[in-house]
C-alpha atoms as a PDB file:
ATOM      1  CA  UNK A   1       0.000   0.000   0.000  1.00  0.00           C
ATOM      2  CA  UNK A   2       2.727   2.121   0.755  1.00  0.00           C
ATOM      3  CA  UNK A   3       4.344   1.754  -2.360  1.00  0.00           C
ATOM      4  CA  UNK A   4       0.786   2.679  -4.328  1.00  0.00           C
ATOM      5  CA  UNK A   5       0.769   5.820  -2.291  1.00  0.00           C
ATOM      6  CA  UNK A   6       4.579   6.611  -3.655  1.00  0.00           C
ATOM      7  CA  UNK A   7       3.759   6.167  -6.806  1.00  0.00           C
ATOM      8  CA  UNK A   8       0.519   8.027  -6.834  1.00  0.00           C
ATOM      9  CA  UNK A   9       2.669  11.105  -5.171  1.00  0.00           C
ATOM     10  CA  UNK A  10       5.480  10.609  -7.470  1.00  0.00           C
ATOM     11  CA  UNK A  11       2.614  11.146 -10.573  1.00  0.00           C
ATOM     12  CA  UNK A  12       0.914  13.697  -9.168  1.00  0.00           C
ATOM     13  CA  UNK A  13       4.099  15.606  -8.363  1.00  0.00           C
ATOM     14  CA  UNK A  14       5.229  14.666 -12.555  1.00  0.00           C
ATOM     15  CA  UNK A  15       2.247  15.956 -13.233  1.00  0.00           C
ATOM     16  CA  UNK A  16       2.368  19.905 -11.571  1.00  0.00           C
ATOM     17  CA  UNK A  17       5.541  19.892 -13.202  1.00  0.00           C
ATOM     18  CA  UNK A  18       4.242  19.348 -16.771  1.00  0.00           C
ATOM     19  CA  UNK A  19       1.695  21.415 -16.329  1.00  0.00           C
ATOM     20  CA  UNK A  20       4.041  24.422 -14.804  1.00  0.00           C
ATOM     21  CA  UNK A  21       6.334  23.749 -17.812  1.00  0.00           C
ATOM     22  CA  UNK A  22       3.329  23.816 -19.818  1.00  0.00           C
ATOM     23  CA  UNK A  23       2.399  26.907 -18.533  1.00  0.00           C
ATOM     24  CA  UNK A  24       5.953  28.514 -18.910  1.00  0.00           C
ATOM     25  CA  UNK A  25       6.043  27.118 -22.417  1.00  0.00           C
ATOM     26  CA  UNK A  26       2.913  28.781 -23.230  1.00  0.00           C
ATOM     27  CA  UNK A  27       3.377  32.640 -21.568  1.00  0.00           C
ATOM     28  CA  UNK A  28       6.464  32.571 -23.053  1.00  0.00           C
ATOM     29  CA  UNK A  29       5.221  32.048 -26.624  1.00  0.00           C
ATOM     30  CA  UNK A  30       2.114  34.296 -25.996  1.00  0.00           C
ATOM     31  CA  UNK A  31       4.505  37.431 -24.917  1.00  0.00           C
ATOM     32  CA  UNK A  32       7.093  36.990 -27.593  1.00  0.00           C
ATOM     33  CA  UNK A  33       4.419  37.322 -29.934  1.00  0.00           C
ATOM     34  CA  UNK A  34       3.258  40.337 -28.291  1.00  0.00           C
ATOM     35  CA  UNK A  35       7.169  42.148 -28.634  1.00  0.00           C
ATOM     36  CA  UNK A  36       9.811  41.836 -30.939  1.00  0.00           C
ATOM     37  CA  UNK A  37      12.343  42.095 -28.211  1.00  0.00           C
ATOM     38  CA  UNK A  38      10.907  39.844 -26.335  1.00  0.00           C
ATOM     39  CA  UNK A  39      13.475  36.692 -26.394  1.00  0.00           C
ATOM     40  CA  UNK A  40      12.012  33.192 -25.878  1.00  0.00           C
ATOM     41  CA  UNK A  41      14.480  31.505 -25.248  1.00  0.00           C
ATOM     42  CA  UNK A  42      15.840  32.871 -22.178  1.00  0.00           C
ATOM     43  CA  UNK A  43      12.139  33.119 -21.180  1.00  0.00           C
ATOM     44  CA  UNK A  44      11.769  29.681 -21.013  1.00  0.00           C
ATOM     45  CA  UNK A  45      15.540  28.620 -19.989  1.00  0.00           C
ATOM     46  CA  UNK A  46      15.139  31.538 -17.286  1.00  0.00           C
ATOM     47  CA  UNK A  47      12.151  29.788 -16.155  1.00  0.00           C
ATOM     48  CA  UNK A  48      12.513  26.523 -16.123  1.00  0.00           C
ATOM     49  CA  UNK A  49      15.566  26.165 -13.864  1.00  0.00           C
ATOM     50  CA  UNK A  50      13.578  28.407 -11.156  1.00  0.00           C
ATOM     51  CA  UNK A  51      12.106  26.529  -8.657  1.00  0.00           C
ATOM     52  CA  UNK A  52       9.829  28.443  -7.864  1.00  0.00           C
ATOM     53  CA  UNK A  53       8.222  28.833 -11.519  1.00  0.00           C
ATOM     54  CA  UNK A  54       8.339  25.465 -11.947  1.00  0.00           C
ATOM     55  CA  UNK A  55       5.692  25.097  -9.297  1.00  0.00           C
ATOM     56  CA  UNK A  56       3.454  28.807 -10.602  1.00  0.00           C
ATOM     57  CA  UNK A  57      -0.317  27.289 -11.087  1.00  0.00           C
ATOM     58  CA  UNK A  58      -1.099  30.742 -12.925  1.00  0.00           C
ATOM     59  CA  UNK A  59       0.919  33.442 -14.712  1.00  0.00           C
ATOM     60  CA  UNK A  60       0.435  35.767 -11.212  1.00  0.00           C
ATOM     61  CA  UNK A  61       2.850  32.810 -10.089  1.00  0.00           C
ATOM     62  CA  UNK A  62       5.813  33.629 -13.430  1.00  0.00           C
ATOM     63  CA  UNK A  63       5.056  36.909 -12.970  1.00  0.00           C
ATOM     64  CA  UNK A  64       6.793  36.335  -8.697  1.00  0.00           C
ATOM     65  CA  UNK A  65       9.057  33.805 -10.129  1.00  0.00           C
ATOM     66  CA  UNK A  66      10.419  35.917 -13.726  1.00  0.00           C
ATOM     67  CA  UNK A  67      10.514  39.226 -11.007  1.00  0.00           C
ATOM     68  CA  UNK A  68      12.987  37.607  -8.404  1.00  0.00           C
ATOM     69  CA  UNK A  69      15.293  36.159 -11.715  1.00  0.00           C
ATOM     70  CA  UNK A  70      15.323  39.822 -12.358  1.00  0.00           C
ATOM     71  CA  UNK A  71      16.221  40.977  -8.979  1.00  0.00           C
ATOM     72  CA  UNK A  72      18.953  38.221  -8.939  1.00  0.00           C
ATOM     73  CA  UNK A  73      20.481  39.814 -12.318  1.00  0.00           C
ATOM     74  CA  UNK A  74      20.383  43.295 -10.945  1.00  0.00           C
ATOM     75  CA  UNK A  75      21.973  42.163  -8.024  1.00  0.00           C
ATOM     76  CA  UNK A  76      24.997  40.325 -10.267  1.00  0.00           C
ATOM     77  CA  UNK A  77      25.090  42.957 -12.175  1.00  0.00           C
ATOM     78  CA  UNK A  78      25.768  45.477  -9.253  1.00  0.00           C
ATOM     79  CA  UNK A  79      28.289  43.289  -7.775  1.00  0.00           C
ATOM     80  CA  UNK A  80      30.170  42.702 -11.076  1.00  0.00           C
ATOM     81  CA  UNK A  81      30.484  46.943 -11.604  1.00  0.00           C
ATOM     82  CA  UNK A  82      31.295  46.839  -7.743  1.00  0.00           C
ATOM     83  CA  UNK A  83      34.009  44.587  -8.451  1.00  0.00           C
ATOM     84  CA  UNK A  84      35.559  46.811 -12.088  1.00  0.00           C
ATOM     85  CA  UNK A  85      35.680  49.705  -9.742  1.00  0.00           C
ATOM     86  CA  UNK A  86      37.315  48.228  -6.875  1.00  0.00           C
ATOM     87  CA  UNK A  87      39.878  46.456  -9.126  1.00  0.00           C
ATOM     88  CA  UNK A  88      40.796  49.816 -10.779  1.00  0.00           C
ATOM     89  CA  UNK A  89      41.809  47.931 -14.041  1.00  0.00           C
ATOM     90  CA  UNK A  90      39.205  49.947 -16.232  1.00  0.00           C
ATOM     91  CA  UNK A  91      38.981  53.184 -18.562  1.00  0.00           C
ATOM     92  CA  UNK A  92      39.188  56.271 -16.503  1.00  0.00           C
ATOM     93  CA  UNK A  93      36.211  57.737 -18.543  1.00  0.00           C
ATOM     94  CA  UNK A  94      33.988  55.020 -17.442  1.00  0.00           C
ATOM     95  CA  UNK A  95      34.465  55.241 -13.911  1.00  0.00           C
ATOM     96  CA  UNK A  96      31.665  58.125 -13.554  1.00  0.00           C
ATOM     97  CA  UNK A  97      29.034  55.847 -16.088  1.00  0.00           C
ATOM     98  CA  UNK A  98      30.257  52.808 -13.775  1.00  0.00           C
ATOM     99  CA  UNK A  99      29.160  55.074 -10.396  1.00  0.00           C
ATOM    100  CA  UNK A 100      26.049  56.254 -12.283  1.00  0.00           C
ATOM    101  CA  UNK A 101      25.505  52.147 -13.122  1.00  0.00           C
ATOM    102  CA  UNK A 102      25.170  51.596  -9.936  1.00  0.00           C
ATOM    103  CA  UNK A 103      23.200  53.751  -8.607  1.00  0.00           C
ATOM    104  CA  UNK A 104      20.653  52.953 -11.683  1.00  0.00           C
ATOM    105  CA  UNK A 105      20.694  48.915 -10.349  1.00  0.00           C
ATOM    106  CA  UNK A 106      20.423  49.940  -6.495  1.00  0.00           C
ATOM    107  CA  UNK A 107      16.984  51.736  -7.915  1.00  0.00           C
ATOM    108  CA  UNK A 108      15.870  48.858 -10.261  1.00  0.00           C
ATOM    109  CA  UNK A 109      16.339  46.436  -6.834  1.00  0.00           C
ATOM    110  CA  UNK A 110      14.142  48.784  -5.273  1.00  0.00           C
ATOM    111  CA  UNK A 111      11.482  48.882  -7.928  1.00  0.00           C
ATOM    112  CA  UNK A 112      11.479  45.240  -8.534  1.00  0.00           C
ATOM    113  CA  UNK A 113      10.655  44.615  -5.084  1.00  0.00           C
ATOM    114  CA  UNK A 114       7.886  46.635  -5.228  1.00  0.00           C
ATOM    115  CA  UNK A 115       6.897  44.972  -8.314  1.00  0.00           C
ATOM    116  CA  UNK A 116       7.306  41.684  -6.223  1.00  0.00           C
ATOM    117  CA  UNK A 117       4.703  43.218  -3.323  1.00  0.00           C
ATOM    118  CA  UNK A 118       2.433  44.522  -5.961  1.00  0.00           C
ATOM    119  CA  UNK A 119       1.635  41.495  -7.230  1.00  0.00           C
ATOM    120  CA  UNK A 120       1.023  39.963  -3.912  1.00  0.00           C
ATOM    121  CA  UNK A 121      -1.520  42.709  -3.591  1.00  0.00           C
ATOM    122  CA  UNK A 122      -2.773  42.228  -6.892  1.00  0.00           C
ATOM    123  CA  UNK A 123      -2.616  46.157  -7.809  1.00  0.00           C
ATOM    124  CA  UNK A 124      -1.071  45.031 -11.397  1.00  0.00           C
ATOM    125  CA  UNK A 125      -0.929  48.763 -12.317  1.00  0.00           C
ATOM    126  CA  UNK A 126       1.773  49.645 -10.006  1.00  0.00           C
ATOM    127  CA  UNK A 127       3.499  46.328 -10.952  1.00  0.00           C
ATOM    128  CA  UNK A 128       3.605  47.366 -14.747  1.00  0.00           C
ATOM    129  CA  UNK A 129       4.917  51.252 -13.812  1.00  0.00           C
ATOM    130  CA  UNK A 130       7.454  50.285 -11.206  1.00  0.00           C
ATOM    131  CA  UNK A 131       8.358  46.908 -13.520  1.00  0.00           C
ATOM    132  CA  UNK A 132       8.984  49.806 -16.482  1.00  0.00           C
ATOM    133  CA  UNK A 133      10.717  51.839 -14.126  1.00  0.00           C
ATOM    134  CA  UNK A 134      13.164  49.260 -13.802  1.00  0.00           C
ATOM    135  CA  UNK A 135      13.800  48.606 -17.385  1.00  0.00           C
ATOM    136  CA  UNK A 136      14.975  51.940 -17.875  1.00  0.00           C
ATOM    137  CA  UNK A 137      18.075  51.214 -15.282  1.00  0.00           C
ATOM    138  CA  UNK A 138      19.964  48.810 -18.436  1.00  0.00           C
ATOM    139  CA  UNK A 139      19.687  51.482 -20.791  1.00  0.00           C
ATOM    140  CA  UNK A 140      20.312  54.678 -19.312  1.00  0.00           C
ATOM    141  CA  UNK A 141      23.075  53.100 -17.561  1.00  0.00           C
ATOM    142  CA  UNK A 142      24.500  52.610 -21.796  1.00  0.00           C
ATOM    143  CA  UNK A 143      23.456  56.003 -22.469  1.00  0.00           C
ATOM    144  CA  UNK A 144      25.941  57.000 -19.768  1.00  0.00           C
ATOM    145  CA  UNK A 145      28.947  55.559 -21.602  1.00  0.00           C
ATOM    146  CA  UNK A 146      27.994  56.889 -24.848  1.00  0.00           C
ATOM    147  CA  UNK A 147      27.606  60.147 -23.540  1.00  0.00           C
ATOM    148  CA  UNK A 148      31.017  60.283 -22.109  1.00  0.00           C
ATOM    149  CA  UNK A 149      32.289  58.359 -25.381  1.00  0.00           C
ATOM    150  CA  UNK A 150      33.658  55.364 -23.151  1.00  0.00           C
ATOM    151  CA  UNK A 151      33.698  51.860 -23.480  1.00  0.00           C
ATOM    152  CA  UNK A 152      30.680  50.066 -21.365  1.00  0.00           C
ATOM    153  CA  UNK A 153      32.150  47.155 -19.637  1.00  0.00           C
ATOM    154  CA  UNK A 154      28.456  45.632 -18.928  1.00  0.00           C
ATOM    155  CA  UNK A 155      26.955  45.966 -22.228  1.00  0.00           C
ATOM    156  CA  UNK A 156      26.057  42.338 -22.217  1.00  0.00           C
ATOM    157  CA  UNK A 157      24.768  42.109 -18.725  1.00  0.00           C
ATOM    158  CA  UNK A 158      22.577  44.859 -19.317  1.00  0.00           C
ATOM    159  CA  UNK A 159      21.109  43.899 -22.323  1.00  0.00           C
ATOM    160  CA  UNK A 160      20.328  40.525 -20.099  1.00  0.00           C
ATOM    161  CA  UNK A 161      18.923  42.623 -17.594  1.00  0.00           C
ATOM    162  CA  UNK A 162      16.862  44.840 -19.772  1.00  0.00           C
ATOM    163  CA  UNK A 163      15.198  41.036 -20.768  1.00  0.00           C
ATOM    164  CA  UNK A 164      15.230  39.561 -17.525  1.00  0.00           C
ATOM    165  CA  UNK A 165      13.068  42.562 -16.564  1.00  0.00           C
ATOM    166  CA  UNK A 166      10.736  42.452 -19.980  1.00  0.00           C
ATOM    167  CA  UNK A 167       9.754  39.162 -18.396  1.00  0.00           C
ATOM    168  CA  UNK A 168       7.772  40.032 -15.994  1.00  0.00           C
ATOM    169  CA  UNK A 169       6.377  43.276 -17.614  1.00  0.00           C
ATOM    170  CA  UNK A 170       5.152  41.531 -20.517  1.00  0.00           C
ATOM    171  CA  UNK A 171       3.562  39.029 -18.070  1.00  0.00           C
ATOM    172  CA  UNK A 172       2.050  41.561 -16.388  1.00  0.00           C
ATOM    173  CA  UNK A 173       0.726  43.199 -19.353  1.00  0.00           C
ATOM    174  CA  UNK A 174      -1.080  39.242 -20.186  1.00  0.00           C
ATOM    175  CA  UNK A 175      -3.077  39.516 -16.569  1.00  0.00           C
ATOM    176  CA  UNK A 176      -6.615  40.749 -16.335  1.00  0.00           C
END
């Protein structure tokens, strides 16, 4: 008997995570087609390997779990310009962008956590204006190095950042 009730765990637990992967598979598809910037790819890869999407019965669910993969990058990301300036082994004219950078990825933490509480709530229109908020941080953090004609170190990790954060947005944008 025992062994029966494994089983029947062991299948029901196969079965949430088909239908979570189902679920990713399908949100995914549904907001690239909404955005041509929209990558996904890294929707689904960014998805799948987070527990805690795997286990999202609705897209309020990938809308928590795609927020805190965003936090998570903006956090990296933070660290990894904290690191270039400590190490002083960059471009002297990117050391104001890099301080700017920063600051931009302290304030996109802070907006997707309020993004993250928002949803809890439910009040999706705060969600979408501090989620948009925080997509500005990738870009104008760019901007800054073009400005000052330097070379952006992070270019990469902030185009990653700026679609880590179109994640949720676009989610967000799918709710009713």
């Amino acid at each position: 008997m025992k062994i029966l009730l494994n089983l029947v765990t062991f299948f029901l637990l196969l079965n949430g995570f088909a239908t979570a992967q189902t679920l990713i598979r399908n949100s995914c598809k549904k907001a690239a087609a909404t955005s041509p910037k929209f990558k996904y790819n890294l929707c689904v890869t960014s998805l799948e390997t987070n527990p805690q999407a795997k286990t999202a019965k609705d897209l309020a669910g990938l809308v928590m779990a795609s927020t805190k993969n965003a936090v998570t990058k903006a956090t990296s990301l933070k660290g990894t310009v904290d690191k270039i300036l400590k190490g002083k082994n960059f471009n002297k004219m990117s050391e104001m962008p890099l301080r700017d950078c920063l600051q931009l990825y302290t304030d996109a933490i802070d907006s997707l956590n309020e993004a993250s509480a928002g949803v809890k709530s439910r009040n999706y229109p705060t969600v979408k204006t501090v989620l948009s908020a925080a997509m500005d941080a990738p870009s104008t953090c760019e901007t800054g190095f073009k400005e000052r004609k330097a070379p952006s170190p992070v270019t990469k990790e902030n185009d990653n950042l700026y679609q880590m954060i179109l994640i949720p947005l676009a989610f967000t944008n799918m709710l009713k």
